[in-house]
Protein backbone atom coordinates (compact mmCIF):
# COMPACT_ATOMS: atom_id res chain seq x y z
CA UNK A 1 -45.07 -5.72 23.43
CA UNK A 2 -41.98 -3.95 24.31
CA UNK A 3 -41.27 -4.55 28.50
CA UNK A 4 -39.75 -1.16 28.74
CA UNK A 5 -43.70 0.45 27.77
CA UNK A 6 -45.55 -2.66 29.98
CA UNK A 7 -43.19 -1.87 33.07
CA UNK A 8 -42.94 1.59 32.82
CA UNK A 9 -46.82 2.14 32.57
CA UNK A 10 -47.25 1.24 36.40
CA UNK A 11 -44.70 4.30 37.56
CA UNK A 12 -46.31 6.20 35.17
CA UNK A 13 -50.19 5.83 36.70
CA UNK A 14 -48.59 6.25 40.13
CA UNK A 15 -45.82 8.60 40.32
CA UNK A 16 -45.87 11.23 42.80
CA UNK A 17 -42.95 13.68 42.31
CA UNK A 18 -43.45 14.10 38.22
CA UNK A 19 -46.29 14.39 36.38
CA UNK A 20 -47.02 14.82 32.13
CA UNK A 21 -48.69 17.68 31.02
CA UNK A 22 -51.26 16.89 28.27
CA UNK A 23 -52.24 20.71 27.85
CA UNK A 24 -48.62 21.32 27.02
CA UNK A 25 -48.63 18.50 24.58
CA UNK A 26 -51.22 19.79 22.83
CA UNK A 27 -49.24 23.20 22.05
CA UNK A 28 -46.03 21.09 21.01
CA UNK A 29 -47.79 19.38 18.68
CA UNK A 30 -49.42 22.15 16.88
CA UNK A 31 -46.14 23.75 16.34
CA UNK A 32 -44.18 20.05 15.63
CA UNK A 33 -43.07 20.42 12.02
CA UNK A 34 -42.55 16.98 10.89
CA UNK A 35 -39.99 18.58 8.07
CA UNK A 36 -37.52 19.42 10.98
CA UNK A 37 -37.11 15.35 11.88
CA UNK A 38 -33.73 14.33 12.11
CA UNK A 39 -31.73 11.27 13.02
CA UNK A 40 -29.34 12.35 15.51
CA UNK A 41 -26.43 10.01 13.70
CA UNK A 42 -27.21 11.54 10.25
CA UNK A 43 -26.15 14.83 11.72
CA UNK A 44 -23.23 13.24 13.87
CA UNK A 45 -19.56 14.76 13.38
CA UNK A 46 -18.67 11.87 11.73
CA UNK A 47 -19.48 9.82 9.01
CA UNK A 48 -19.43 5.79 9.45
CA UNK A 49 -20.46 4.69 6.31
CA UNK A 50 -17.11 4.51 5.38
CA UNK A 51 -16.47 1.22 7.36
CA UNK A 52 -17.23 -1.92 5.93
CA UNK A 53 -20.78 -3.51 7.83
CA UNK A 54 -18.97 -5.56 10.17
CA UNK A 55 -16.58 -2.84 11.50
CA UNK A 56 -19.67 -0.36 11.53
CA UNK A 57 -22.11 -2.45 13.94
CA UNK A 58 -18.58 -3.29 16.28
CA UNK A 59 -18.03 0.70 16.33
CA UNK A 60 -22.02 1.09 16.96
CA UNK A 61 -21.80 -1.34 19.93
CA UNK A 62 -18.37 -0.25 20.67
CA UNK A 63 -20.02 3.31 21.25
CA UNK A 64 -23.28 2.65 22.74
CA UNK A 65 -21.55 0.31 25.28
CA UNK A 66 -20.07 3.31 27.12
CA UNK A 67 -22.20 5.93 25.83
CA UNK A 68 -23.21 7.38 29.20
CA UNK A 69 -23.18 9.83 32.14
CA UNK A 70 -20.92 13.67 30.46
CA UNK A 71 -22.07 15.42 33.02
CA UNK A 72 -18.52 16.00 34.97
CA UNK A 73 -17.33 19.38 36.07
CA UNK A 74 -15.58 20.94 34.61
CA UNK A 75 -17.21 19.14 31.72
CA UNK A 76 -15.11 16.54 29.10
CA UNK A 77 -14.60 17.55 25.60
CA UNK A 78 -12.58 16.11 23.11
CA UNK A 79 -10.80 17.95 20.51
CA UNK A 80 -11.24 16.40 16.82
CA UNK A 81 -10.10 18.16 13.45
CA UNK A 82 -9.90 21.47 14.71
CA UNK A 83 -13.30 21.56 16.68
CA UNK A 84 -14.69 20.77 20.47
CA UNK A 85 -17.56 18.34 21.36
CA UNK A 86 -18.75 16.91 24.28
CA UNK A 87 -21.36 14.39 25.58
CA UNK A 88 -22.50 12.08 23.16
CA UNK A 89 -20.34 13.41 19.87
CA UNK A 90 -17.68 13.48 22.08
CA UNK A 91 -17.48 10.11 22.75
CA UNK A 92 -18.44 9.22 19.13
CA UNK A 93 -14.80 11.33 17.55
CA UNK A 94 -12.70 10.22 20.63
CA UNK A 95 -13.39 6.29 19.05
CA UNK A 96 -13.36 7.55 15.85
CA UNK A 97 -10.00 9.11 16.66
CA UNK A 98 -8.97 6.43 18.15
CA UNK A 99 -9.48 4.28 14.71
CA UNK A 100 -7.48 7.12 12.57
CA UNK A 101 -4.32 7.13 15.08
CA UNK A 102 -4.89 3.03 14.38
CA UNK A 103 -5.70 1.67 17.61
CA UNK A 104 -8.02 -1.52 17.25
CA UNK A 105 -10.61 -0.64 19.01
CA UNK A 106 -13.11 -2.93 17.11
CA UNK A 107 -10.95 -5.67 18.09
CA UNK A 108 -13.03 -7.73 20.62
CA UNK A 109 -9.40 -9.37 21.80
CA UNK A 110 -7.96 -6.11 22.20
CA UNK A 111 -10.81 -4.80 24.07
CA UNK A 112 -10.85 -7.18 26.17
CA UNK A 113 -6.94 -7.05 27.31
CA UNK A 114 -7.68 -2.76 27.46
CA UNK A 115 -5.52 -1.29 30.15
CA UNK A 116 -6.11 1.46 32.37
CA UNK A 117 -3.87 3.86 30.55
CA UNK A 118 -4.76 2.51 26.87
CA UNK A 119 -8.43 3.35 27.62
CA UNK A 120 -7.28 7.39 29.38
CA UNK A 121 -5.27 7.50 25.80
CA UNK A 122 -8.91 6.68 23.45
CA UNK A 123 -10.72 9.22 25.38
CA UNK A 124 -8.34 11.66 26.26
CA UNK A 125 -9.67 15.40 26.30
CA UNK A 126 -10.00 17.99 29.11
CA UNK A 127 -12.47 17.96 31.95
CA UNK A 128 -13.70 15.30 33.75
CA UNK A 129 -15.28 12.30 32.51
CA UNK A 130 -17.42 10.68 35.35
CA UNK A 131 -16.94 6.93 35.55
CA UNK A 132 -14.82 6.20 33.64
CA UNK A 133 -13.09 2.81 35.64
CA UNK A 134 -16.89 1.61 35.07
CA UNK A 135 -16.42 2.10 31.39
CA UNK A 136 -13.48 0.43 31.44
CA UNK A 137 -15.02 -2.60 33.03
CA UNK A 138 -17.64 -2.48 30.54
CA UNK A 139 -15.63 -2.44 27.66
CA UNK A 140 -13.85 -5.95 29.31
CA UNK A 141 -17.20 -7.33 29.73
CA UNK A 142 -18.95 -6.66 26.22
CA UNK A 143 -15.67 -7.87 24.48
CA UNK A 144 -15.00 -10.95 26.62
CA UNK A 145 -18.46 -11.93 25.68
CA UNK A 146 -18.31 -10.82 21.85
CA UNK A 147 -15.33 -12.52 21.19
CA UNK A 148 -16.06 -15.80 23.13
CA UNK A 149 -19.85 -16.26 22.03
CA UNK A 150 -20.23 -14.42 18.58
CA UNK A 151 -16.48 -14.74 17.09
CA UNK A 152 -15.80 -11.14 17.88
CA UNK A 153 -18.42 -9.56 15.91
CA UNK A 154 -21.52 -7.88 16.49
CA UNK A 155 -23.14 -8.23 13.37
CA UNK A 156 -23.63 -12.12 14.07
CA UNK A 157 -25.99 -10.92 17.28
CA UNK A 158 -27.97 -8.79 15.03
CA UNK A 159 -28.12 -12.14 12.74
CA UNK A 160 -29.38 -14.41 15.50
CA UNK A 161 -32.50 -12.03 15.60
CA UNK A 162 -33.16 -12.67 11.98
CA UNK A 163 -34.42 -8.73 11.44
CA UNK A 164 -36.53 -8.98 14.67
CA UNK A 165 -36.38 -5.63 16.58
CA UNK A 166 -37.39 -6.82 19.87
CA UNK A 167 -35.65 -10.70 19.69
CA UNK A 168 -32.48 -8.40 19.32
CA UNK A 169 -33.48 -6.22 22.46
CA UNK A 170 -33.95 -9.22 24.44
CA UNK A 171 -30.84 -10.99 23.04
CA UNK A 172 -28.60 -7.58 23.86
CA UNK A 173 -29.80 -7.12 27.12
CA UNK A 174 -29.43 -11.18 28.42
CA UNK A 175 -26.21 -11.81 26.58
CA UNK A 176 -24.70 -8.49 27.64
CA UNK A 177 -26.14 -7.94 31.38
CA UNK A 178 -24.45 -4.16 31.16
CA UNK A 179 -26.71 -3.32 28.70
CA UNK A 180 -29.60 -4.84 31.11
CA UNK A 181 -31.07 -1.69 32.31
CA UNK A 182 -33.87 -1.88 34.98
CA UNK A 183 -35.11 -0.83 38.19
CA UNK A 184 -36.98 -1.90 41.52
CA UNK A 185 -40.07 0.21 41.50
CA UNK A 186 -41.95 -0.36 45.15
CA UNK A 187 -41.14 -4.03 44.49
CA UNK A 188 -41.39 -5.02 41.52
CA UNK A 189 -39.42 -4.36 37.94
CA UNK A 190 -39.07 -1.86 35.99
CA UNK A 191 -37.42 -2.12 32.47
CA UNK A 192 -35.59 0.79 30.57
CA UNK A 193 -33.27 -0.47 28.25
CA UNK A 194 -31.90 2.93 27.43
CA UNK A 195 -28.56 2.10 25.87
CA UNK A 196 -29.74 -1.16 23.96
CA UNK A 197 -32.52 0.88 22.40
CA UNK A 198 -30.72 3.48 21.57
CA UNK A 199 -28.09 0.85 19.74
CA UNK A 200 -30.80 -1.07 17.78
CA UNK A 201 -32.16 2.48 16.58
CA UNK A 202 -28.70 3.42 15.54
CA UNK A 203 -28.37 0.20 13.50
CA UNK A 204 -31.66 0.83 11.94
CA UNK A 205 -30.51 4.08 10.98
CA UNK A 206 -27.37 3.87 10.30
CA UNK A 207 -28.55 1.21 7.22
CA UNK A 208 -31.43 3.23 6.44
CA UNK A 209 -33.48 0.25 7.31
CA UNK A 210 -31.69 -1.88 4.85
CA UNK A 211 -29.23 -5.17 4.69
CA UNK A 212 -28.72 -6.19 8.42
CA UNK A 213 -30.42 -2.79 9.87
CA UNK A 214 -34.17 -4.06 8.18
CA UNK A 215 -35.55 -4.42 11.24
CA UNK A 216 -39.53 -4.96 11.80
CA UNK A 217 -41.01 -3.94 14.50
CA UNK A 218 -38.62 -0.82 15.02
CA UNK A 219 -41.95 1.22 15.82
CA UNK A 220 -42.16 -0.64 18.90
CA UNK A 221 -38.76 0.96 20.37
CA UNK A 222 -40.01 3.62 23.49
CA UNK A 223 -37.75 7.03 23.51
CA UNK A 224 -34.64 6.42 25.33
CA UNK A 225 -34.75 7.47 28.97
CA UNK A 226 -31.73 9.41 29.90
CA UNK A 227 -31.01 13.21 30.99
CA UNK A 228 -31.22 15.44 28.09
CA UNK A 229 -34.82 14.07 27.18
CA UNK A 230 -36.51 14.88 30.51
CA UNK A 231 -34.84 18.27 30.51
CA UNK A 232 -36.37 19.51 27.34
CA UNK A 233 -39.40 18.00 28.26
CA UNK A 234 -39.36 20.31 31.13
CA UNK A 235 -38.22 23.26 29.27
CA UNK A 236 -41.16 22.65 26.84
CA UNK A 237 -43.78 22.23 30.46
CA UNK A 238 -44.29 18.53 29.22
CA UNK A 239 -42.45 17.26 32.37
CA UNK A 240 -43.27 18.65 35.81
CA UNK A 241 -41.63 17.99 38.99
CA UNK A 242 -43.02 18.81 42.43
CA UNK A 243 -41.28 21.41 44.35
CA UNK A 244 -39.57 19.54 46.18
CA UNK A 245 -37.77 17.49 43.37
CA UNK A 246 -37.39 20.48 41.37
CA UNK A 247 -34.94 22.37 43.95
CA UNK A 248 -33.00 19.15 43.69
CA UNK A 249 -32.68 19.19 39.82
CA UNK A 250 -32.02 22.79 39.51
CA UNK A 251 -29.48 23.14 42.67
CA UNK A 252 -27.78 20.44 41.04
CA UNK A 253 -28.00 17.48 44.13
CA UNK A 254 -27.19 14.09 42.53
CA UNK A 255 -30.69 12.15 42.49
CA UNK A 256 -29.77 8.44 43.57
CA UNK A 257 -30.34 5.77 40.70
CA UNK A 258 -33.23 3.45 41.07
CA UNK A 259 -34.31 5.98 43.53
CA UNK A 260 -38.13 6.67 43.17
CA UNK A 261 -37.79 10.40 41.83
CA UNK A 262 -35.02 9.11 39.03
CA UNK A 263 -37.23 5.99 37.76
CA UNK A 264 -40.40 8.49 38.17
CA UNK A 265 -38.55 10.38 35.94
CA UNK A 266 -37.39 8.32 33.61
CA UNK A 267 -41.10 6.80 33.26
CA UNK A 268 -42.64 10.01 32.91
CA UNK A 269 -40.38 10.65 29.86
CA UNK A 270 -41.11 7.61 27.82
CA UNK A 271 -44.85 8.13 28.75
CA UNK A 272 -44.92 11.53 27.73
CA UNK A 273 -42.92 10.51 24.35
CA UNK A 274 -45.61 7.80 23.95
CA UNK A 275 -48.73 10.66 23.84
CA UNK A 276 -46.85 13.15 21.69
CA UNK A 277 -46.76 10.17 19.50
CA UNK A 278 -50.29 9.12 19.37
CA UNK A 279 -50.92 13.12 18.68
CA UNK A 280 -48.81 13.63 16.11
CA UNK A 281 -50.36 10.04 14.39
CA UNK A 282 -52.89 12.77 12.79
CA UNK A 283 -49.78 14.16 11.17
CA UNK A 284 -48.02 11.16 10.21
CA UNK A 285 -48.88 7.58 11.13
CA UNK A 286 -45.34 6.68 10.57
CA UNK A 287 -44.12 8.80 13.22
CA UNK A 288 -41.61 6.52 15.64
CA UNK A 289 -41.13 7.33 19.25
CA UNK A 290 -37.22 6.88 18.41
CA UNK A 291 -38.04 10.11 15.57
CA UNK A 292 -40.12 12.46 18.43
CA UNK A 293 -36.53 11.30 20.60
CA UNK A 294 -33.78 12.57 18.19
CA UNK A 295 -36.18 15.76 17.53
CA UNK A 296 -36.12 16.43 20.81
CA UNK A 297 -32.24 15.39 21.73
CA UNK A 298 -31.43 17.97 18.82
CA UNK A 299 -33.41 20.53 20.10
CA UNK A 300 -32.08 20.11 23.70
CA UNK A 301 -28.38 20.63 21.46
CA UNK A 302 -29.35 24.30 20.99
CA UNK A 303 -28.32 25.32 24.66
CA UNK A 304 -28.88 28.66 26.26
CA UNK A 305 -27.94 30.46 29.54
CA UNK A 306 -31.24 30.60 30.70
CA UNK A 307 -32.17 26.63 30.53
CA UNK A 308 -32.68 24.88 33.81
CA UNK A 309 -30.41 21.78 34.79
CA UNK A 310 -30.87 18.25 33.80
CA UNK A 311 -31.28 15.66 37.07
CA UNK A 312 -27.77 14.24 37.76
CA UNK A 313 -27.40 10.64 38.35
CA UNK A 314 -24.33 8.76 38.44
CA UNK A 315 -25.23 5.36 36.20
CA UNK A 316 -23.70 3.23 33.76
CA UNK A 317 -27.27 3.13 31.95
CA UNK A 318 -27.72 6.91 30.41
């Protein structure tokens, strides 16, 4: 069984600050039309089937290796073709930019030699981007270790798990310890595995489930445990947060990571993923935690003046 679901079960039984909603989960699933399901890299800004397979998985891991923590103020944005995106798409046309103005940046080697200044150029845009000397370091880490273990290119770690989906969580987050994401939960540990999750899914998808990306066992991914998620949970009174957490989230007051209110929160989300789930089996039994995840990342897309902030952590994991 997946660690992150095993791990995360133990915060979820015995958190004190959040707690799931089933009556709420009820009323999302009677109105969850399983028509409106998409993946969130179908409807990305940019298309990557274009690259051959081996460039494709380097720009996947490439991506998800610093795909993290947009919350800076004012926010970054990058401009691409005429239009503005932030967050997530941001990040995903700054590296695809990046490839058109012909910088290599699914060169392991030249990742690995990345300067200060080469890496402001890639993701130039306006606002601030918070960490970004930690994504720097990342991107020196995951390329050192591409290029001296795996010849440079990802697609021969998604070989060594011969189509397994969690041998190739396991192998992602040992051989790459950036991607390792857990937490000390009132002593003992708690796996999340946000970003390597989130990478495996993309790979699945971005294949369609075929060639390299037929993966088994891809049902047994959990949602991925970041920012967004929680908020909409929240929004949709799946997620609640005692009083006292909840003046923190909405005045904005960064919530420490591995604190116990963050990994409470973070539990809570893949928990609360994991019922809609078993709901909405009735409706489809081949309903994915990773599909209920991109629903509800898309959804949390359609912003409005009126939504309540998402907790603000400064991590290299979401």
């Amino acid at each position: 069984m997946n660690p992150v679901l095993v791990t995360t079960a133990r915060v979820y039984k015995s958190s004190q600050y959040v707690r799931v909603n089933v009556e709420s989960i009820d009323k999302f699933c009677d109105t969850f039309d399983l028509r409106r399901i998409r993946y969130w890299i179908d409807v990305a800004p940019i298309e990557l089937t274009q690259l051959d397979d081996n460039d494709r998985l380097n720009f996947l891991f490439v991506f998800n290796a610093i795909n993290f923590c947009y919350w800076g103020d004012p926010k970054w944005t990058v401009e691409y073709k005429g239009k503005r995106y932030d967050g997530a798409w941001g990040m995903m046309v700054a590296l695809k930019r990046a490839l058109d103005d012909g910088i290599p940046i699914l060169d392991a080697k030249y990742l690995s030699n990345l300067t200060r200044g080469e890496l402001a150029t890639i993701l130039r845009g306006d606002g601030e981007l918070p960490l970004f000397d930690a994504r720097l370091q990342i991107l020196h880490e995951v390329s050192n270790i591409l290029y001296r273990k795996f010849g440079g290119r990802f697609s021969n770690v998604v070989k060594l798990a011969a189509g397994d989906t969690l041998k190739l969580l396991n192998i992602i987050t040992y051989e790459f310890p950036s991607f390792n994401d857990f937490a000390s939960y009132r002593g003992y540990k708690v796996y999340f595995h946000k970003r390597a999750q989130l990478l495996i899914a993309d790979i699945y998808r971005s294949f369609k489930g075929q060639g390299i990306g037929n993966l088994h066992g891809i049902e047994q991914l959990t949602c991925c445990a970041d920012y967004k998620i929680p908020q909409v949970l929240r929004k949709l009174g799946i997620l609640e947060y005692t009083t006292e957490l909840a003046d923190k989230v909405d005045n904005k007051v960064i919530i420490p990571h591995g604190s116990i209110e963050e990994i409470e929160i973070r539990a809570n989300t893949i928990w609360a993923v994991e019922f809609i789930k078993s709901r909405l089996k009735s409706k489809s039994v081949q309903i994915t935690a990773m599909d209920i995840d991109s629903y509800l990342w898309l959804l949390g897309q359609n912003k409005s003046p009126t939504d309540k902030p998402y907790h603000r952590t400064y991590t290299i994991y979401y």
